[in-house]
Structure formats: structure tokens, C-alpha cells
PDB file of N, CA and C in Angstrom:
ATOM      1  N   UNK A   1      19.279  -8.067 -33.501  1.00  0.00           N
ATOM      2  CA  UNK A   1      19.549  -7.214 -32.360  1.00  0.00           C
ATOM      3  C   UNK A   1      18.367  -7.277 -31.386  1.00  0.00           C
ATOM      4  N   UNK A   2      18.721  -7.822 -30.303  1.00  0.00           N
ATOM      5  CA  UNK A   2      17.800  -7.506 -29.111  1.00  0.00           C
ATOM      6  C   UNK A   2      17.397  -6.222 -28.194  1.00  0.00           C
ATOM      7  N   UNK A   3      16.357  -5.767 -28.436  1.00  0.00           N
ATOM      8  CA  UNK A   3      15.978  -4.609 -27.349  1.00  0.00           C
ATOM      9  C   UNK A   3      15.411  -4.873 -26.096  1.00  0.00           C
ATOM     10  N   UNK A   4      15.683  -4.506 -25.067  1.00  0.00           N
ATOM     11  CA  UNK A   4      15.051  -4.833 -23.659  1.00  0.00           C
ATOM     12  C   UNK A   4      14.029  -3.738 -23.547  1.00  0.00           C
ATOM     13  N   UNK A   5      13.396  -4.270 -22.811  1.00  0.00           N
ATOM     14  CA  UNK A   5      11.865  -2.955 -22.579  1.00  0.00           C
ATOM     15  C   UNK A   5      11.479  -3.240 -21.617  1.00  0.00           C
ATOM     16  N   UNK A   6      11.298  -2.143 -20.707  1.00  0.00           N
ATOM     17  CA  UNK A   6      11.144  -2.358 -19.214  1.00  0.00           C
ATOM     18  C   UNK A   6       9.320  -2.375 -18.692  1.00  0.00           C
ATOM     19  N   UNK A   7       8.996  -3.803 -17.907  1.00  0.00           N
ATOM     20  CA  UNK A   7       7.522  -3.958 -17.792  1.00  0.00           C
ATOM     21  C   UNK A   7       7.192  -3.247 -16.932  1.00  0.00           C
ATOM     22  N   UNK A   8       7.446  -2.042 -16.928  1.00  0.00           N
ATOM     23  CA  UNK A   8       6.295  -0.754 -16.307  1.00  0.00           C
ATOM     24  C   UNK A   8       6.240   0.608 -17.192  1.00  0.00           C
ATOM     25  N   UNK A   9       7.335   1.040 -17.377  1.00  0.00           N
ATOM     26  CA  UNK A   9       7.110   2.109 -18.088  1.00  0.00           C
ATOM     27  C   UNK A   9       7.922   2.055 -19.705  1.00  0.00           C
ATOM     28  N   UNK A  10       8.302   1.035 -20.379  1.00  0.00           N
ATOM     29  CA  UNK A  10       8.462   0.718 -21.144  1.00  0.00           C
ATOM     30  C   UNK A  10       9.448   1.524 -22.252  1.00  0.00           C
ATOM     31  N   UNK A  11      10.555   1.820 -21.366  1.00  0.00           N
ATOM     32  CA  UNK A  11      11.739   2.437 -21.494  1.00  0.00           C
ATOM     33  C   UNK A  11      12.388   1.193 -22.537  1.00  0.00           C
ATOM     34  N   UNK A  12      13.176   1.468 -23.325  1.00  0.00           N
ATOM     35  CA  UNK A  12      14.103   0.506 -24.414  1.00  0.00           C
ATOM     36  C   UNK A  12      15.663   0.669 -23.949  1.00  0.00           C
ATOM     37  N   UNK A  13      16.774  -0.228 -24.341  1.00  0.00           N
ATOM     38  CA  UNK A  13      17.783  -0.167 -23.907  1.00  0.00           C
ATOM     39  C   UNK A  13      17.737  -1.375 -25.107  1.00  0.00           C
ATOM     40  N   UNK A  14      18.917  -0.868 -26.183  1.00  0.00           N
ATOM     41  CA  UNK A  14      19.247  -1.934 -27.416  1.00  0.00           C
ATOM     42  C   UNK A  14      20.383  -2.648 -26.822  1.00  0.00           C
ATOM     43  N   UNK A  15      20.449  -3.811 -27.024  1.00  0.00           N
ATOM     44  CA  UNK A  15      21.932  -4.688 -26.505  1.00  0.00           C
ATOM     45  C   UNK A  15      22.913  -4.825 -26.696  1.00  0.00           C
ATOM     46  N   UNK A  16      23.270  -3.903 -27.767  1.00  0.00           N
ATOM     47  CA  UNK A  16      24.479  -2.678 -27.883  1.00  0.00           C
ATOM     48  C   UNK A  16      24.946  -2.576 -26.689  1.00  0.00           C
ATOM     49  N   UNK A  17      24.463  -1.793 -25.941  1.00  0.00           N
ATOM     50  CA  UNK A  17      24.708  -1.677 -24.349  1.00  0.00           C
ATOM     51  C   UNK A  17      25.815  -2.822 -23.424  1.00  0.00           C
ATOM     52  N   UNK A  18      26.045  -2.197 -22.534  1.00  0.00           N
ATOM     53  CA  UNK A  18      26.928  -3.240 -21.734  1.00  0.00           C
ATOM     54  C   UNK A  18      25.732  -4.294 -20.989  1.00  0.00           C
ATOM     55  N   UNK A  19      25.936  -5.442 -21.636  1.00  0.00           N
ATOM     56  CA  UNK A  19      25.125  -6.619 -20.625  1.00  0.00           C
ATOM     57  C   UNK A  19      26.028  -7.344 -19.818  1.00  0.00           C
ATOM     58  N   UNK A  20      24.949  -7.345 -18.616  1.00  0.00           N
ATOM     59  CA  UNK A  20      25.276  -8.264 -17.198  1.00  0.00           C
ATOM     60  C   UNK A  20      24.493  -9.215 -17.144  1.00  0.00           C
ATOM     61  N   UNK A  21      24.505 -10.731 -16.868  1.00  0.00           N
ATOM     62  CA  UNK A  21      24.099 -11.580 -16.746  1.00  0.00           C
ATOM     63  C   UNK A  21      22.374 -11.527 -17.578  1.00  0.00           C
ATOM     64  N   UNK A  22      22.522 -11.566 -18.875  1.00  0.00           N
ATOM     65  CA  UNK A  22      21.923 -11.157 -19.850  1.00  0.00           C
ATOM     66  C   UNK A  22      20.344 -10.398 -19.379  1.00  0.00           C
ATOM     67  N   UNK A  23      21.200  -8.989 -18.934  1.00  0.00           N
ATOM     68  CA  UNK A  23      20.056  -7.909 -19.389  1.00  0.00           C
ATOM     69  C   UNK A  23      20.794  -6.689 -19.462  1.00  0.00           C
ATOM     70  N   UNK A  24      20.638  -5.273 -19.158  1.00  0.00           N
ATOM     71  CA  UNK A  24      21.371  -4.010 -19.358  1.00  0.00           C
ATOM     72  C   UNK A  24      21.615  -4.062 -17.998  1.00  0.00           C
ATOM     73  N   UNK A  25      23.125  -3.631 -17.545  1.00  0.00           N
ATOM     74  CA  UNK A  25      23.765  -2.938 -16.259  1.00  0.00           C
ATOM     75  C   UNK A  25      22.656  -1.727 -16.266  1.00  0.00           C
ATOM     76  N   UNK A  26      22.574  -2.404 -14.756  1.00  0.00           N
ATOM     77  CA  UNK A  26      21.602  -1.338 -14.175  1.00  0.00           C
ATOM     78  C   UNK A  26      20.045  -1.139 -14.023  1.00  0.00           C
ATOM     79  N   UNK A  27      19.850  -2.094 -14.883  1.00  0.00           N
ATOM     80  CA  UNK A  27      18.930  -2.960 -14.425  1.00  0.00           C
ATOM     81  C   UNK A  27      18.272  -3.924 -14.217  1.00  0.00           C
ATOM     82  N   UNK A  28      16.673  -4.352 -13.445  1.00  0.00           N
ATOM     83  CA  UNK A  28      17.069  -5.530 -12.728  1.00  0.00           C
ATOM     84  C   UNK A  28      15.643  -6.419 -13.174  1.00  0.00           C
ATOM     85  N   UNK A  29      15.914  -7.724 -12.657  1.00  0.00           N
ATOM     86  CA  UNK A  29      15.108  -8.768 -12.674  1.00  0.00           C
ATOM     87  C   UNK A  29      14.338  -9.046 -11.508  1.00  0.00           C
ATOM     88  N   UNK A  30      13.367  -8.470 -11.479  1.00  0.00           N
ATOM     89  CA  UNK A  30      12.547  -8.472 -10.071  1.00  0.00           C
ATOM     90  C   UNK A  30      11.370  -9.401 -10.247  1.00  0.00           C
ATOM     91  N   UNK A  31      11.183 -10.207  -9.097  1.00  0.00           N
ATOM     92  CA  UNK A  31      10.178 -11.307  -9.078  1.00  0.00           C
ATOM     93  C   UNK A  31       8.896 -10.351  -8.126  1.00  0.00           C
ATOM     94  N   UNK A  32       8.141 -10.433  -8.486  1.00  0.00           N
ATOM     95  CA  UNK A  32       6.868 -10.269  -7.981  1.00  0.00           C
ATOM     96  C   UNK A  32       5.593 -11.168  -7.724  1.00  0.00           C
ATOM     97  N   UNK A  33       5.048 -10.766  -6.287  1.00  0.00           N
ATOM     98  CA  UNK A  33       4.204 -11.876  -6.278  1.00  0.00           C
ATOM     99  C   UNK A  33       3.064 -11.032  -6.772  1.00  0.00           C
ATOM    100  N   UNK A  34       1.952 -11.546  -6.438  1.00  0.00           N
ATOM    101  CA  UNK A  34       0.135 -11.117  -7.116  1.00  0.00           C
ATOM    102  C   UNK A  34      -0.176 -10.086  -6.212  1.00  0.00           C
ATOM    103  N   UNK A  35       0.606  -9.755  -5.274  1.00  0.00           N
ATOM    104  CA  UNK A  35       0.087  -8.123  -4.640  1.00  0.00           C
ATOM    105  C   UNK A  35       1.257  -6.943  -5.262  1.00  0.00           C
ATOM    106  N   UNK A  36       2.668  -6.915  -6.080  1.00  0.00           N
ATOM    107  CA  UNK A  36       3.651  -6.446  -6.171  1.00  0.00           C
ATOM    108  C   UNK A  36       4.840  -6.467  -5.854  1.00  0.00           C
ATOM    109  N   UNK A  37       4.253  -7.581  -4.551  1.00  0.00           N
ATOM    110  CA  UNK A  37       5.828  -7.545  -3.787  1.00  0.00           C
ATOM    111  C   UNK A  37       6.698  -8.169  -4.262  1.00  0.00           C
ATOM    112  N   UNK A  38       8.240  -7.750  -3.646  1.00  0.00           N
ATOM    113  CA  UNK A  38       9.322  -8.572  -4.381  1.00  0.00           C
ATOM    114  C   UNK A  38       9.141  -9.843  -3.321  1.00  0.00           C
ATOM    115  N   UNK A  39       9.622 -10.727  -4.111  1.00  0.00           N
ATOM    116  CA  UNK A  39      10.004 -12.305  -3.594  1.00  0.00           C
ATOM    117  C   UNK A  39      11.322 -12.491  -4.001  1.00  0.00           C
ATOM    118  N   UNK A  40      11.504 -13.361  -3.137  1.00  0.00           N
ATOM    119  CA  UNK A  40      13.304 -13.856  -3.518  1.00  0.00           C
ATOM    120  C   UNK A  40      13.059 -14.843  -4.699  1.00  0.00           C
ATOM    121  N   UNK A  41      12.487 -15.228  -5.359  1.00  0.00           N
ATOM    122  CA  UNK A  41      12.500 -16.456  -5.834  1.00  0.00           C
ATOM    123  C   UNK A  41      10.963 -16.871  -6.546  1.00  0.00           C
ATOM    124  N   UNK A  42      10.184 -16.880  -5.677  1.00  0.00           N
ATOM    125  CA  UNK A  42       8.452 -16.827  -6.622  1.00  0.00           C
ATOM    126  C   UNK A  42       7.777 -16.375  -7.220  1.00  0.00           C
ATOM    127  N   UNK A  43       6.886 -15.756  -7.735  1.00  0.00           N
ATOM    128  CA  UNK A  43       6.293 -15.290  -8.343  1.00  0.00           C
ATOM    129  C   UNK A  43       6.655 -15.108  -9.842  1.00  0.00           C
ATOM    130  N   UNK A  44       6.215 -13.623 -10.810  1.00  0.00           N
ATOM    131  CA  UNK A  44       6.909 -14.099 -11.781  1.00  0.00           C
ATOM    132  C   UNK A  44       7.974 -12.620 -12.169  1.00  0.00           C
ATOM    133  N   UNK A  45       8.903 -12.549 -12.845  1.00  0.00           N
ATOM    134  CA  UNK A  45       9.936 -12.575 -13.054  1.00  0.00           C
ATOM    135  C   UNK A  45       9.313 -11.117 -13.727  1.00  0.00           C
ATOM    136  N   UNK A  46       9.979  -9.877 -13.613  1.00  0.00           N
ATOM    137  CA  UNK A  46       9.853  -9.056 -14.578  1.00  0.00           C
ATOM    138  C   UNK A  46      11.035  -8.161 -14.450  1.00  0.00           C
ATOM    139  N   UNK A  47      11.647  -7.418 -16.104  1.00  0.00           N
ATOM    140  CA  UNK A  47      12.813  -6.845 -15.954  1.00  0.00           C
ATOM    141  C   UNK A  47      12.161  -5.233 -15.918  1.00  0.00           C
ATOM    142  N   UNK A  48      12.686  -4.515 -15.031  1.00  0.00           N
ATOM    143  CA  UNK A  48      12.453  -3.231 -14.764  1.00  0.00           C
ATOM    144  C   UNK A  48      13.871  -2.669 -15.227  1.00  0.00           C
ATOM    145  N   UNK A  49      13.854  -0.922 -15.684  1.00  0.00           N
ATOM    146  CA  UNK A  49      14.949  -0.250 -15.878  1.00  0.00           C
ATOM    147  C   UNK A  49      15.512   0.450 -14.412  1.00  0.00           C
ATOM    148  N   UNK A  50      16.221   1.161 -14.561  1.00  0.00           N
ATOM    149  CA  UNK A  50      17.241   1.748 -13.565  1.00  0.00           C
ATOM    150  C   UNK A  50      16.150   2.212 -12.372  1.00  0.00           C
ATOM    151  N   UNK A  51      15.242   3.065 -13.261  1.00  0.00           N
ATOM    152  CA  UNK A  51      13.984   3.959 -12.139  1.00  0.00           C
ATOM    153  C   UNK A  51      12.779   3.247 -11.628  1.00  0.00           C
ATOM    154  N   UNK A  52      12.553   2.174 -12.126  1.00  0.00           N
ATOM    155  CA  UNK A  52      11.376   1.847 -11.755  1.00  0.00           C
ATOM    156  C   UNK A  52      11.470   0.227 -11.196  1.00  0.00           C
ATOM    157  N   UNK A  53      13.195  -0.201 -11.144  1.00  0.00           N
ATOM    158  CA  UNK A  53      13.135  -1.180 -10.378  1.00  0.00           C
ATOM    159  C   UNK A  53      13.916  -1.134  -9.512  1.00  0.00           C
ATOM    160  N   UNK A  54      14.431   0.098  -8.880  1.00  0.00           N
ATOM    161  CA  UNK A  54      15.310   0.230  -7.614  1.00  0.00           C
ATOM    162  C   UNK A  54      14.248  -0.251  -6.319  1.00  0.00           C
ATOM    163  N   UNK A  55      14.643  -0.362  -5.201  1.00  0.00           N
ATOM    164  CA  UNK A  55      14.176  -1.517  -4.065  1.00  0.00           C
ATOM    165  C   UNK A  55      12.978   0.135  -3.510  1.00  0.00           C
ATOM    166  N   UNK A  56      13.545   0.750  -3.543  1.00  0.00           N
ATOM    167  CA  UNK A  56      12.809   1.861  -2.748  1.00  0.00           C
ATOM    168  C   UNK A  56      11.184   2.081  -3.629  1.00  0.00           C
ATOM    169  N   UNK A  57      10.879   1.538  -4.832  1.00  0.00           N
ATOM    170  CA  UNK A  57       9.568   1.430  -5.314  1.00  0.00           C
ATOM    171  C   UNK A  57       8.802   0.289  -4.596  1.00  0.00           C
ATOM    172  N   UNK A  58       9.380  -0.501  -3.765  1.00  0.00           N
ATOM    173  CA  UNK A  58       8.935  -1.635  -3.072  1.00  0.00           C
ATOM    174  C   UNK A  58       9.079  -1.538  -1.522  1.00  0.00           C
ATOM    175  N   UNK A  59       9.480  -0.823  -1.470  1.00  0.00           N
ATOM    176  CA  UNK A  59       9.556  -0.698   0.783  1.00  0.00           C
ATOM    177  C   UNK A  59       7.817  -0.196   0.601  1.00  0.00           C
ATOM    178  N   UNK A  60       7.418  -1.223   1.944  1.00  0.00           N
ATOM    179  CA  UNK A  60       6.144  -1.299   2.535  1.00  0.00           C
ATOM    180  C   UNK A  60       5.098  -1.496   1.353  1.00  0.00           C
ATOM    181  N   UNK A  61       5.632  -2.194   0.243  1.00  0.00           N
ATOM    182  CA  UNK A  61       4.686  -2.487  -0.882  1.00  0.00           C
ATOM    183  C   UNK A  61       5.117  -1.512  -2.123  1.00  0.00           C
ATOM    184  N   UNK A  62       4.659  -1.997  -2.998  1.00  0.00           N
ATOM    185  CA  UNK A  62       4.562  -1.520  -4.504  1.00  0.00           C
ATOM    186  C   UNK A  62       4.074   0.126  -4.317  1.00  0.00           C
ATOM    187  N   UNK A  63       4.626   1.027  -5.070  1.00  0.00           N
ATOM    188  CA  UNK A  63       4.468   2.217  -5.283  1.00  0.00           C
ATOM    189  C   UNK A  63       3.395   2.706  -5.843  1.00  0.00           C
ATOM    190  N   UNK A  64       2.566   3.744  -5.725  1.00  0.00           N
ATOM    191  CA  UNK A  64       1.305   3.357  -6.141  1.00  0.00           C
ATOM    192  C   UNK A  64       1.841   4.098  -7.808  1.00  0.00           C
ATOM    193  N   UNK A  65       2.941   4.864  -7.831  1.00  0.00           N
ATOM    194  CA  UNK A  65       3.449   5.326  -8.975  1.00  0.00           C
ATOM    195  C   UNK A  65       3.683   4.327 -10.208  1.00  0.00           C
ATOM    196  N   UNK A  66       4.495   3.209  -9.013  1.00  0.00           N
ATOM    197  CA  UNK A  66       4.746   1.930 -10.444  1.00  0.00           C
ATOM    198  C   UNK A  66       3.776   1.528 -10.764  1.00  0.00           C
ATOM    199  N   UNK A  67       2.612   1.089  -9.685  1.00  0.00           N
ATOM    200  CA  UNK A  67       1.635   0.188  -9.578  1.00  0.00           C
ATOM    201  C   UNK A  67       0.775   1.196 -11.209  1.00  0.00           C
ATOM    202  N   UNK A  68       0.849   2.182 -10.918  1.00  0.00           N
ATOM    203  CA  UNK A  68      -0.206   2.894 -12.273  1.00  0.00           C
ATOM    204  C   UNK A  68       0.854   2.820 -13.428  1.00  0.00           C
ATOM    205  N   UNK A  69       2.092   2.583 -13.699  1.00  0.00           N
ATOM    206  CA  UNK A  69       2.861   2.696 -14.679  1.00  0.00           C
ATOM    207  C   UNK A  69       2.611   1.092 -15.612  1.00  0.00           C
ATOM    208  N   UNK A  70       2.283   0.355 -14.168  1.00  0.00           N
ATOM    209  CA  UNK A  70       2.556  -1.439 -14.682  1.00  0.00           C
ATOM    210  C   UNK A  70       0.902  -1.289 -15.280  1.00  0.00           C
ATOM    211  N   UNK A  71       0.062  -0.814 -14.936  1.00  0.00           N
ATOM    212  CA  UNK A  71      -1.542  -0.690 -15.195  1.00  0.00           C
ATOM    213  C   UNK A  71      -1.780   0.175 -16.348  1.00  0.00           C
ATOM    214  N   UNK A  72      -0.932   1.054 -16.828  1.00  0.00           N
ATOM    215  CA  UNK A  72      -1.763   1.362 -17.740  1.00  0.00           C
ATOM    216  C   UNK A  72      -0.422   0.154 -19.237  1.00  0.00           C
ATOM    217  N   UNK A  73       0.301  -0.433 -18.777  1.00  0.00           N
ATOM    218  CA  UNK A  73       0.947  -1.372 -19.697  1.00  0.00           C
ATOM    219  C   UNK A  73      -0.230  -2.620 -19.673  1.00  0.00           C
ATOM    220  N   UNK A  74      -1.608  -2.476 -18.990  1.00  0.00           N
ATOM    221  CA  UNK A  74      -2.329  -4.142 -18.686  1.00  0.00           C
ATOM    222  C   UNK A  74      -2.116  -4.850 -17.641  1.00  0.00           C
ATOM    223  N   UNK A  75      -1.035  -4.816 -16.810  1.00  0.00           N
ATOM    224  CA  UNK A  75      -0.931  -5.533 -15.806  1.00  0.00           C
ATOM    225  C   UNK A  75      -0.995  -4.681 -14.555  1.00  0.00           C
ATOM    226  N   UNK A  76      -1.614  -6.171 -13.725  1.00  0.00           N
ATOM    227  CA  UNK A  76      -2.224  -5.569 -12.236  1.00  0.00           C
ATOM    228  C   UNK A  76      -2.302  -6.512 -11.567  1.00  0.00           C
ATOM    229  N   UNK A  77      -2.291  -5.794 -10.176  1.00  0.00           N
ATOM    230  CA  UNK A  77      -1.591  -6.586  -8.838  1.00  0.00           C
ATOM    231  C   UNK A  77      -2.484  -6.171  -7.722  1.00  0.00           C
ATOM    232  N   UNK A  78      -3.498  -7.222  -7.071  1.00  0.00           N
ATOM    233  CA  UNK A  78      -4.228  -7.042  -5.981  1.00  0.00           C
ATOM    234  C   UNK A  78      -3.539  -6.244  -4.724  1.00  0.00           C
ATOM    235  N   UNK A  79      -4.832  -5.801  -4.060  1.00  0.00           N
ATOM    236  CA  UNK A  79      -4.707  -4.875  -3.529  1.00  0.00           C
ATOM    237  C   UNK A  79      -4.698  -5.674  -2.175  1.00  0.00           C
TER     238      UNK A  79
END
């Protein structure tokens, strides 16, 4: 059994769950570059849950909310 775990605040979702294009409905696969931002396509790839990867944590840059959620998981994104 696969569990998904979301790279900021590290929410679980077992795959039990309804999957969409293999991860949990509802949430998403967001690419980030080395400052936070989303990219269409570059950077690298991380799956966020429902709350912490909706688009509105990313208007005018990374949230400084996520930005401390992804930091205290180890990862960090220039300023």
C-alpha cells in the first residue's frame, strides 16, 4: 500500500483513496523553481495536499506560511 505525503506540511493520504493521474484527487503536482515559484514545466516536481498546494500560496511568490512549512521539513528556496 502506497501513502502519499505532502512536501510541506506532511499531511498522509493512503491510496485507498480515489487516485487521479497517480496521486490523491485534490491534490497537486507543483513544479517549483529555486525561489518557490511555480513553473510550467522546470524545476523540480513536488506533490502538495489540497491546502498547501492551491495556486493562491503562490500569487506574487511563495507564501511565507508554506515557505516555513517546506523549511522546517529541510527544504528551502532563495530569497
Amino acid at each position: 500500500m502506497t501513502t502519499f505525503t505532502c512536501a510541506a506540511c506532511a499531511k498522509t493520504q493512503p491510496d485507498g483513496f480515489a487516485i487521479s493521474a497517480s496521486f490523491p484527487i485534490g491534490w497537486f503536482n507543483r513544479c517549483l523553481d529555486k525561489r518557490g515559484n511555480l513553473t510550467g514545466s522546470g524545476g523540480r516536481a513536488y506533490l502538495l495536499c489540497q491546502s498547501c498546494g492551491v495556486e493562491a500560496n503562490f500569487s506574487g511568490g511563495m507564501s511565507p506560511h508554506l515557505k516555513s512549512l517546506f523549511a522546517e521539513r529541510g527544504i528551502y528556496f532563495e530569497d
